[in-house]
Protein backbone atom coordinates (compact mmCIF):
# COMPACT_ATOMS: atom_id res chain seq x y z
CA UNK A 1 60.68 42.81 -30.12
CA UNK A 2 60.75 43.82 -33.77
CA UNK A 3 62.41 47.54 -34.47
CA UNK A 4 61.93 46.85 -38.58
CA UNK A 5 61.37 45.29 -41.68
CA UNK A 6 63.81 45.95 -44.31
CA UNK A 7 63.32 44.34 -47.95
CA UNK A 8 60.84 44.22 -51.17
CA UNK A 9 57.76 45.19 -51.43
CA UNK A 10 55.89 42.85 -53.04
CA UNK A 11 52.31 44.26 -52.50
CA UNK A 12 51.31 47.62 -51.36
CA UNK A 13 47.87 48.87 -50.44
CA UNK A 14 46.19 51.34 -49.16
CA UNK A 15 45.76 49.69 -45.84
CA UNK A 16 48.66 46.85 -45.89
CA UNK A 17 51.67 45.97 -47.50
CA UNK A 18 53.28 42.77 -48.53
CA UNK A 19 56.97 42.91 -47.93
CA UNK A 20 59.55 40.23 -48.21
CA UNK A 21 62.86 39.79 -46.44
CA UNK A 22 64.98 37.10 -45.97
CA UNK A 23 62.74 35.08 -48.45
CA UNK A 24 59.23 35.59 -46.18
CA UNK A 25 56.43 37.74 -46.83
CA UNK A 26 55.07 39.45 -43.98
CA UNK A 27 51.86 41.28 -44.03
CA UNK A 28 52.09 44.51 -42.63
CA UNK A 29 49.07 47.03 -41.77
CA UNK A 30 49.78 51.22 -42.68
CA UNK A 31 48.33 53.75 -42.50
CA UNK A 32 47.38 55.86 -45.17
CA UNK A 33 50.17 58.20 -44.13
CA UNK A 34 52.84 55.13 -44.54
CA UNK A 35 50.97 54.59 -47.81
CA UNK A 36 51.40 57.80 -49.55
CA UNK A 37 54.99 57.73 -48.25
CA UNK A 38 55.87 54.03 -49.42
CA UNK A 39 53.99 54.61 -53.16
CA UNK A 40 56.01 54.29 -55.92
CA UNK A 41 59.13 52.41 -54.37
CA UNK A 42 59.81 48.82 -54.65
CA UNK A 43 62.30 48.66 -51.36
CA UNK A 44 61.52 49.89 -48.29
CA UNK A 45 62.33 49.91 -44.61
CA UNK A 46 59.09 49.90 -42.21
CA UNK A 47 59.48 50.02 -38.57
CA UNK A 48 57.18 48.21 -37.42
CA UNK A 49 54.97 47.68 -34.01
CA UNK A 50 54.10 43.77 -33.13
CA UNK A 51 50.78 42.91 -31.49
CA UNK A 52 50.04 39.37 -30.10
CA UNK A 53 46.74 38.13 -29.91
CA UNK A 54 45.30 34.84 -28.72
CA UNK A 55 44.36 34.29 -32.13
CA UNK A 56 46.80 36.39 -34.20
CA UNK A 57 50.52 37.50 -34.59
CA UNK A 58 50.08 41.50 -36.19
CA UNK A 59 52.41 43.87 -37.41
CA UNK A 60 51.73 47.34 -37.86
CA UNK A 61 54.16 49.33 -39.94
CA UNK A 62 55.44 53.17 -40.21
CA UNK A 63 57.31 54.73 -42.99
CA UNK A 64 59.32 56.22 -39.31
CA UNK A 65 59.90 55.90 -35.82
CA UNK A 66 57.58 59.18 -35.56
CA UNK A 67 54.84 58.04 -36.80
CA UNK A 68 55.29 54.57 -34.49
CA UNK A 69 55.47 56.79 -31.16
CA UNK A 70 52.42 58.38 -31.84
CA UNK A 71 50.30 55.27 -32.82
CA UNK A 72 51.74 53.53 -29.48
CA UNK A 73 50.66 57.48 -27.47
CA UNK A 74 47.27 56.60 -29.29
CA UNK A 75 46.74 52.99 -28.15
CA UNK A 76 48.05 53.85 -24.78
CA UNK A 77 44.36 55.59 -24.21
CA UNK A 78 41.50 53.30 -23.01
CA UNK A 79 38.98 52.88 -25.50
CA UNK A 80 41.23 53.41 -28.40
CA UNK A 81 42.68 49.94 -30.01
CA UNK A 82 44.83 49.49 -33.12
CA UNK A 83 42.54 49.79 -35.61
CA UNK A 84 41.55 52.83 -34.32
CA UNK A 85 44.23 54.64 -34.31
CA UNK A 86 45.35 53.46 -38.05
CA UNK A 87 42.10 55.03 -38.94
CA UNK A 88 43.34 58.39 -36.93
CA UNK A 89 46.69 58.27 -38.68
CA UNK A 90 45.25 57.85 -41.51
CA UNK A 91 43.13 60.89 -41.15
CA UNK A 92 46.32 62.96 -39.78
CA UNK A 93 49.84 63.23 -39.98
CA UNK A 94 51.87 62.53 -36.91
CA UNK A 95 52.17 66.25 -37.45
CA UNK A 96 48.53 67.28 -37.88
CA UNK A 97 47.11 64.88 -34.96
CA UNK A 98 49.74 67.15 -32.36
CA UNK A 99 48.59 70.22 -33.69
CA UNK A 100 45.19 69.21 -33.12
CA UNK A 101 45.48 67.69 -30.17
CA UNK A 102 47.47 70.87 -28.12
CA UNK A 103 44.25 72.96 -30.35
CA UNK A 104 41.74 71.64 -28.34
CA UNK A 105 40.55 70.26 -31.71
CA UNK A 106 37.60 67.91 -30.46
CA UNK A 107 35.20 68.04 -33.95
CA UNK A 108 38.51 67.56 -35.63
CA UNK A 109 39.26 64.27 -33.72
CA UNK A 110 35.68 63.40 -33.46
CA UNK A 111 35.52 63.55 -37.44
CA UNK A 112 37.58 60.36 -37.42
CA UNK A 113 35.19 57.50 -38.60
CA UNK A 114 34.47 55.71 -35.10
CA UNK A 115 35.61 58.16 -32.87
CA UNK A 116 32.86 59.47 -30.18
CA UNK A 117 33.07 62.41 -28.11
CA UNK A 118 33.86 61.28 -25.32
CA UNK A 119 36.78 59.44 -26.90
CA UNK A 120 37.85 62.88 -28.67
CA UNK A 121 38.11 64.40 -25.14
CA UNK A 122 39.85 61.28 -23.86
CA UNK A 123 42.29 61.43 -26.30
CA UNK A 124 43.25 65.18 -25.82
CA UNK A 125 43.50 65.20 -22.61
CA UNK A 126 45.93 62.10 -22.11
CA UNK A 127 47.69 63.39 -25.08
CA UNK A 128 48.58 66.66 -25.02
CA UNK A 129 51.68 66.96 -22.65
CA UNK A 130 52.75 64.10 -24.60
CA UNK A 131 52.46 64.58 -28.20
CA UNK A 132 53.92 68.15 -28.26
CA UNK A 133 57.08 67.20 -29.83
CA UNK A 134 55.55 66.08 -32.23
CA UNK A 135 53.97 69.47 -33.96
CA UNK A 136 56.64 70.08 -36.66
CA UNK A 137 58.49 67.83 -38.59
CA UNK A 138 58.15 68.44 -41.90
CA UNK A 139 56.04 65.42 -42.96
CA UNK A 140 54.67 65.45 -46.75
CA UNK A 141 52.69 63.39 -48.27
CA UNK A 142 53.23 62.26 -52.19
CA UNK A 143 50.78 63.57 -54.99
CA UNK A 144 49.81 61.90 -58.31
CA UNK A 145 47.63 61.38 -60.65
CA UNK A 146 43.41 60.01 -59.73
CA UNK A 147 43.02 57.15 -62.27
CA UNK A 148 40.78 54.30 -62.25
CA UNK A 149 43.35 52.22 -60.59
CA UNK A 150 43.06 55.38 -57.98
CA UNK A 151 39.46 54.97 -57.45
CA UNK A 152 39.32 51.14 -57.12
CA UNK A 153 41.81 51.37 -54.57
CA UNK A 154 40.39 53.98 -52.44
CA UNK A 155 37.13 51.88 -52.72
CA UNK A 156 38.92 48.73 -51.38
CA UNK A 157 40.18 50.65 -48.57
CA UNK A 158 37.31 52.22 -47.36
CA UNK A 159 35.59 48.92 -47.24
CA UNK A 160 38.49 47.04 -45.78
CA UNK A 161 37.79 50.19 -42.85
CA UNK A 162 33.94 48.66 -42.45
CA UNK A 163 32.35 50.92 -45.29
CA UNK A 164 29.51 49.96 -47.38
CA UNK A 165 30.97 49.15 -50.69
CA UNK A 166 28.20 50.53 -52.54
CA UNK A 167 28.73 53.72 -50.24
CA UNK A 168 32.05 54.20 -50.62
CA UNK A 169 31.99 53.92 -54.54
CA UNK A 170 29.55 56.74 -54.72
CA UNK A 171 31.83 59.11 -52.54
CA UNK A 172 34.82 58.31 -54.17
CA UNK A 173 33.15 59.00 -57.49
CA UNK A 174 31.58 61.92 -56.06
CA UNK A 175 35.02 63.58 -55.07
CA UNK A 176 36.85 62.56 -58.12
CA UNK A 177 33.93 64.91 -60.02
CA UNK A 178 35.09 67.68 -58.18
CA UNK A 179 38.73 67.17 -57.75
CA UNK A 180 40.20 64.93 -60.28
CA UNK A 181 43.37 64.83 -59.56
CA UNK A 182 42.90 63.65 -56.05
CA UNK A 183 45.35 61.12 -54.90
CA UNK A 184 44.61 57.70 -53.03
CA UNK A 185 45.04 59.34 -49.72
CA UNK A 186 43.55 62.40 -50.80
CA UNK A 187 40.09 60.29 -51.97
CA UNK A 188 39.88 58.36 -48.64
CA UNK A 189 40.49 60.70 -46.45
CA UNK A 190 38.08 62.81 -47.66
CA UNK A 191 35.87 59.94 -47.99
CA UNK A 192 36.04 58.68 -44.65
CA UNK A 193 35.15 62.72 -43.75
CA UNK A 194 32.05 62.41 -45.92
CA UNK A 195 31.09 59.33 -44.85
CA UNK A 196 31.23 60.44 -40.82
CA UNK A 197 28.51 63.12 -41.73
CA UNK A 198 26.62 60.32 -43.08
């Protein structure tokens, strides 16, 4: 079992990071609440969760144990894999998704690209006994600058989460019109929202 990964980054994305220790890159899937945290630095420490596949050895890193617990509470529900609940932490702090969850926040859950109602419901209540530690701790996400290097990012991401590319480039620009000094994180999130009313 792997608790972390503890070295350079080499590459960081939106939805993965390159980061070499001990002279080997390992590619490592975030969230977009690992990304915001992670942006900027050229270290880091990611702990990270290992899934084995028949085909595939994955790693899934966290900018902290936190948000690990809470993606392994997520995947712990039938009907909601990996990928899925990225997507939800990507959408939601560790922080936010308790306070939704112990809300009885269903459209808020639901409003995750992917997520059906009767995997909203599902989710709640499994959860919410077990995610109520989880309501404060003080998680913040970084702010900067929308550029273009902003946009095509966002763009990337989205599409890397099964967007149309052609989509996702008008939302993005759509957003940046009204706020344009949205951040990576900002622009996705609010793209992925846009792009569930779709």
């Amino acid at each position: 079992m792997y608790e972390y990964i503890s070295g350079k980054i080499v590459e960081l994305n939106p939805t993965y990071l390159v980061i070499e220790a001990g002279q080997v890159g390992y590619n490592v899937n975030i969230s977009l609440t690992t990304y915001a945290a992670l942006e900027g630095k050229s270290e880091a420490k990611v702990y990270v969760q290992h899934i084995v596949r028949e085909d595939a050895h994955l790693f899934y890193g966290f900018a902290d144990k936190r948000e690990r617990e809470v993606f392994n509470l997520l995947t712990s529900v039938s009907g909601v894999g990996v990928n899925t609940a990225r997507l939800i932490l990507s959408s939601y702090t560790s922080a936010e998704l308790a306070k939704v969850i112990m809300s009885d926040d269903v459209v808020a859950i639901k409003g995750v690209k992917g997520i059906g109602l009767k995997t909203a419901q599902k989710i709640i209540i499994e959860l919410k006994d077990k995610i109520k530690g989880y309501a404060d701790d003080g998680e913040t996400a970084s702010v900067g600058s929308a550029t273009l290097q902003a946009k095509q990012e966002a763009v990337a991401a989205l599409v890397m989460m099964d967007c149309a590319q052609a989509a996702a480039e008008k939302v993005v620009s759509s957003i940046l019109k009204v706020t344009p000094n949205a951040t990576v994180v900002q622009l996705i999130k609010e793209a992925l929202s846009q792009l569930k009313r779709v």
